[in-house]
C-alpha atoms as a PDB file:
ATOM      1  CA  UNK A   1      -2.736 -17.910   9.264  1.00  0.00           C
ATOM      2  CA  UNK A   2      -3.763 -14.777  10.966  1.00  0.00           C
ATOM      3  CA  UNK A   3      -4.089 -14.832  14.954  1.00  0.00           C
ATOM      4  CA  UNK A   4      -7.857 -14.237  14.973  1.00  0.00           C
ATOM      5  CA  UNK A   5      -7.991 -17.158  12.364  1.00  0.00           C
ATOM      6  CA  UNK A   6      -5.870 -19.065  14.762  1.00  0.00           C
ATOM      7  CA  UNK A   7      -7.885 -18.042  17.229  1.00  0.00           C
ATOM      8  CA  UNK A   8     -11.298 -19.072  16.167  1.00  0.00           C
ATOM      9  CA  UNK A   9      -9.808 -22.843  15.095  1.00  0.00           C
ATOM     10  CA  UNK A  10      -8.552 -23.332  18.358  1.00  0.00           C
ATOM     11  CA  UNK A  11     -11.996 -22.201  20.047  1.00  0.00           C
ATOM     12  CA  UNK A  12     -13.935 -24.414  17.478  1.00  0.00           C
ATOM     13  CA  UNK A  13     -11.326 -27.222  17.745  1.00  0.00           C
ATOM     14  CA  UNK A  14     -11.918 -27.194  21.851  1.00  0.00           C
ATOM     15  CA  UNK A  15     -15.796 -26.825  21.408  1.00  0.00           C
ATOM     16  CA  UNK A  16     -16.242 -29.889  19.782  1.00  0.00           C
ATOM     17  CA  UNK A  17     -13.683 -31.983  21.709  1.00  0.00           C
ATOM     18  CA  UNK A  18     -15.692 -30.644  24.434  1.00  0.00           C
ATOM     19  CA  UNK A  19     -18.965 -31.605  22.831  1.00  0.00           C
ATOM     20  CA  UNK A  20     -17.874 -35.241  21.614  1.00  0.00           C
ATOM     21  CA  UNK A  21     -16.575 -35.410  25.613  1.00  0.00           C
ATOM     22  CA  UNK A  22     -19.964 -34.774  26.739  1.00  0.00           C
ATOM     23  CA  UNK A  23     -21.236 -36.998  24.431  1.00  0.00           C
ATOM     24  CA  UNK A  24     -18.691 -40.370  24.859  1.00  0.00           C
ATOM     25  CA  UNK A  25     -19.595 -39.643  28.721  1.00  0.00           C
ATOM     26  CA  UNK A  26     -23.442 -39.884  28.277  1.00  0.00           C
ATOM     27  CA  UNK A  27     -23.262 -43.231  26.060  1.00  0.00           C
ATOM     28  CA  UNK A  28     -21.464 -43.973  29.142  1.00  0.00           C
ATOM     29  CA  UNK A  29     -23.594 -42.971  31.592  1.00  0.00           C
ATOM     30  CA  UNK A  30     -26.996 -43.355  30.939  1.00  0.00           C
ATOM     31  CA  UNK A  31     -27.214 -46.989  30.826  1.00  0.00           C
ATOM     32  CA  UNK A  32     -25.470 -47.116  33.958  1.00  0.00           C
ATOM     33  CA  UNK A  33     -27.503 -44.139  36.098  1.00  0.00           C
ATOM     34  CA  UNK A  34     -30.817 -45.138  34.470  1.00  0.00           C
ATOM     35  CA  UNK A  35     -30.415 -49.476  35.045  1.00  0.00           C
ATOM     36  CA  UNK A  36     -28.698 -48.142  38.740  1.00  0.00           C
ATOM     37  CA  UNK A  37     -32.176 -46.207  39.522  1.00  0.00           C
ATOM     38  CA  UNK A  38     -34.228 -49.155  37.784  1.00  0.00           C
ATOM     39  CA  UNK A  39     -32.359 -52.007  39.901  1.00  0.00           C
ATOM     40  CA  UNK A  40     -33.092 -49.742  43.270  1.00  0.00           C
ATOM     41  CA  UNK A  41     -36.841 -49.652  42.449  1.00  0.00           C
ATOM     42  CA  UNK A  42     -36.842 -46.302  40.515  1.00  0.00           C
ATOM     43  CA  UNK A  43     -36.356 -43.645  43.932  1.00  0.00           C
ATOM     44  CA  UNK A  44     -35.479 -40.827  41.179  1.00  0.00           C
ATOM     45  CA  UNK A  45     -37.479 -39.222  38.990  1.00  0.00           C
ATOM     46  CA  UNK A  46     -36.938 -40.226  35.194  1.00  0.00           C
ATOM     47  CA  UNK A  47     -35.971 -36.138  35.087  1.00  0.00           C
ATOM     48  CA  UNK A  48     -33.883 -36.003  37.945  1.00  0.00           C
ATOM     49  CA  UNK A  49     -32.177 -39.292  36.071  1.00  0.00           C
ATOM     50  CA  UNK A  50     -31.942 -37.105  33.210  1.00  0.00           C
ATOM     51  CA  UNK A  51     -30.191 -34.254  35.332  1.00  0.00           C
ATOM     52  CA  UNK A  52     -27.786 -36.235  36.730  1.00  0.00           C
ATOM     53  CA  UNK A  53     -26.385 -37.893  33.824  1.00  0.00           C
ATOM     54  CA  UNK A  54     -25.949 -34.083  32.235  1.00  0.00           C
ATOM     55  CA  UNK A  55     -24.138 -33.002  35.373  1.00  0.00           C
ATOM     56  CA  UNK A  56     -21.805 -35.944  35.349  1.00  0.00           C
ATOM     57  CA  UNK A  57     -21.326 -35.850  31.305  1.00  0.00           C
ATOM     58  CA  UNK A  58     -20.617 -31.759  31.587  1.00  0.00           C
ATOM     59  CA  UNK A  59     -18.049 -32.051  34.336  1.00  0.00           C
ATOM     60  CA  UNK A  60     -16.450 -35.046  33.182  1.00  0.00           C
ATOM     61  CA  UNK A  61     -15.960 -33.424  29.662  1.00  0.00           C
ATOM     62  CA  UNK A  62     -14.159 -30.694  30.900  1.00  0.00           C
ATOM     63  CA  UNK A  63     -11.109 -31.917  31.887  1.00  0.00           C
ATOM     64  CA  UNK A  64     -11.022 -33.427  28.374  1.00  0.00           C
ATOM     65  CA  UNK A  65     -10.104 -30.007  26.964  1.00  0.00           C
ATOM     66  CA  UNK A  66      -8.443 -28.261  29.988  1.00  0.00           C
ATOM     67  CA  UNK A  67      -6.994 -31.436  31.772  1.00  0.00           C
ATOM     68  CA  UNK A  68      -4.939 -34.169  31.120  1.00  0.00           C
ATOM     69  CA  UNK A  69      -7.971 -36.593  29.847  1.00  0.00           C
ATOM     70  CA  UNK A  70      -7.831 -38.445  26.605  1.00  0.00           C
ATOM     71  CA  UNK A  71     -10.592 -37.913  24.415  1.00  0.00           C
ATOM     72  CA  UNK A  72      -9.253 -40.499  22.593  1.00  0.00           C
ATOM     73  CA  UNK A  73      -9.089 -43.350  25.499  1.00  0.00           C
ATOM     74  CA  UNK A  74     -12.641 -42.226  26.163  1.00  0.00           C
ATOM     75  CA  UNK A  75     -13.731 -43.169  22.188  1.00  0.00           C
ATOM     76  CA  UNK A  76     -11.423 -46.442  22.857  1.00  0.00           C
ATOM     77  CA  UNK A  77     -13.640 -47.121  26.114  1.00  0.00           C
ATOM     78  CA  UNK A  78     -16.663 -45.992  23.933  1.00  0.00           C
ATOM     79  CA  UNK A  79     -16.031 -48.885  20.965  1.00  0.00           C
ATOM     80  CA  UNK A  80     -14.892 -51.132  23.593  1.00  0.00           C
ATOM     81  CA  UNK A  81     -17.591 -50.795  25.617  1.00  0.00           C
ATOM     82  CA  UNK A  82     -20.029 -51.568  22.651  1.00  0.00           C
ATOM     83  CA  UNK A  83     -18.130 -54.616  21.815  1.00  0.00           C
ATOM     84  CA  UNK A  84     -18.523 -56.081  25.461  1.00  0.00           C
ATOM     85  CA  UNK A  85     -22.376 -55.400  25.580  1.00  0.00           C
ATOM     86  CA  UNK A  86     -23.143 -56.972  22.726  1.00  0.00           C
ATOM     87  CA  UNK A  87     -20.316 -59.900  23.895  1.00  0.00           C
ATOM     88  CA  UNK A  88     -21.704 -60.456  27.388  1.00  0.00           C
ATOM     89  CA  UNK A  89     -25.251 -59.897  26.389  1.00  0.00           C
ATOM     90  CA  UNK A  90     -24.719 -62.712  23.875  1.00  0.00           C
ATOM     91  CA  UNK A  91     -23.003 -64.564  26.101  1.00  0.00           C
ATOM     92  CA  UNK A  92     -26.038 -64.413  28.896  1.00  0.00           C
ATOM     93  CA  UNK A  93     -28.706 -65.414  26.723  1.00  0.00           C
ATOM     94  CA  UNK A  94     -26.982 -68.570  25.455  1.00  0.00           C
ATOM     95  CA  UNK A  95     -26.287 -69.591  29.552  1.00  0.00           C
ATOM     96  CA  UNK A  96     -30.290 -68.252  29.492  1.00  0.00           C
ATOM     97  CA  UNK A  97     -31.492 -70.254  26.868  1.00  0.00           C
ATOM     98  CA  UNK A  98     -29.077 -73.491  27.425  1.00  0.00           C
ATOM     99  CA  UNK A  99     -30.285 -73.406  31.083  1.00  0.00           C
ATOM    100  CA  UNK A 100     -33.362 -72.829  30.473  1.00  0.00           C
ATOM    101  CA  UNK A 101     -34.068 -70.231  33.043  1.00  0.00           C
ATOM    102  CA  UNK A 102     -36.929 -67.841  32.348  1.00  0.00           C
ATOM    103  CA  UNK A 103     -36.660 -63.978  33.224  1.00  0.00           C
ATOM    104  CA  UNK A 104     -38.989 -61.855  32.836  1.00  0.00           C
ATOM    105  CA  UNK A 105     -38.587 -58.669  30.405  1.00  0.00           C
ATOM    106  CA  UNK A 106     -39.217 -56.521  32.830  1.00  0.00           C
ATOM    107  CA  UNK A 107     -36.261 -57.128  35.308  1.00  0.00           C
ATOM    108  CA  UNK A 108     -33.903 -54.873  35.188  1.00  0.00           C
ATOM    109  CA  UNK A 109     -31.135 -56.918  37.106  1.00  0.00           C
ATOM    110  CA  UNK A 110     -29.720 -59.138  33.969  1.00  0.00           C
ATOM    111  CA  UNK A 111     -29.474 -55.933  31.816  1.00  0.00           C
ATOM    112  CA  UNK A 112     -27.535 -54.534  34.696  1.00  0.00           C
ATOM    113  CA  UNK A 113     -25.650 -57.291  35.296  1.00  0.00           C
ATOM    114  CA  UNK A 114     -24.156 -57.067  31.451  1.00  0.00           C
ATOM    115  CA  UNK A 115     -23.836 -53.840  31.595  1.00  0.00           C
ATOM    116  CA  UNK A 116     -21.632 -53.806  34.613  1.00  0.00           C
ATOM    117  CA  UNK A 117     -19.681 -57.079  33.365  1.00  0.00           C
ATOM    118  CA  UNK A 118     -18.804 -54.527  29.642  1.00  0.00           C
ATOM    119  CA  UNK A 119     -18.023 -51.788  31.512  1.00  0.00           C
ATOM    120  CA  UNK A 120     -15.543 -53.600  33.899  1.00  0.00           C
ATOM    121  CA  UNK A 121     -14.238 -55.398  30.721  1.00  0.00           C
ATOM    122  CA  UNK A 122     -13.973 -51.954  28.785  1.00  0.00           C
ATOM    123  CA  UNK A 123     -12.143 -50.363  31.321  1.00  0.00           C
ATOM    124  CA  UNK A 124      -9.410 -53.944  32.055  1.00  0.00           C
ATOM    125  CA  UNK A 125      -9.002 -53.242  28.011  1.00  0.00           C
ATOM    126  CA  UNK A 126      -8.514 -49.518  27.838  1.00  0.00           C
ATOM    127  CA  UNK A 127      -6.785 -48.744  31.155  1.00  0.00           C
ATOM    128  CA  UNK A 128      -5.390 -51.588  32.788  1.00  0.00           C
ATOM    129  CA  UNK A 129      -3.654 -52.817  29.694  1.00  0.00           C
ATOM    130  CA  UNK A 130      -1.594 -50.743  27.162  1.00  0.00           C
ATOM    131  CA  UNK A 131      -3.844 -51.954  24.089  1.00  0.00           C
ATOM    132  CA  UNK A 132      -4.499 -49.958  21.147  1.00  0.00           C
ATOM    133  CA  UNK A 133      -7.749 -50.596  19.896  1.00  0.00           C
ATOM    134  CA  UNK A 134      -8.937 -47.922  17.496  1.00  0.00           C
ATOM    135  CA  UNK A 135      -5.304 -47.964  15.922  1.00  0.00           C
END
């Protein structure tokens, strides 16, 4: 393989680790900056929301292809994170339902309440222990 051949691999190889980066960071963070703003009584702007979710995804996706990141612990946190939401979600409307509590749709506390309880369990999975879980 030639070096400009080599060359334009490597660029296209780092362009979409960075894009998939930017991407596993805004599954990430969007539930989390948008339920944050929601639970606070909306002070930002649904565009300002928007802004800082693509500021966070863009500079945490860098160090994913010049640092010492794993994209590959952030697609583990990704799957993992998935998992949990749908786990704790389940989980909180069968305390709902056998309780019989009534919410109303529009609170935005029990979504962020799940979402925080995945997010702590996704990162106990992928970090704390030394799991495998897209093996």
């Amino acid at each position: 393989m030639g070096t400009a051949e080599r060359g334009l691999v490597s660029w296209v190889s780092a362009t979409v680790d960075f894009l998939l980066a930017v991407f596993g960071f805004i599954i990430v963070l969007y539930p989390m900056v948008s339920l944050g703003n929601a639970v606070f009584g909306s002070p930002a702007s649904a565009s300002t929301v928007g802004l800082v979710i693509g500021v966070l995804a863009v500079g945490g996706a860098y160090p994913m292809v010049a640092g010492d990141w794993s994209l590959g612990q952030l697609g583990e946190y990704v799957f993992v994170l998935t998992v949990a939401t749908f786990g704790w979600g389940l989980l909180g409307m069968i305390v709902i339902l056998v309780s019989g509590l009534s919410l109303a749709g529009s609170n935005p506390v029990p979504r962020a309440i799940v979402w925080v309880a995945a997010s702590l369990t996704a990162y106990i999975v992928v970090y704390r222990t030394r799991l495998t879980v897209l093996d």
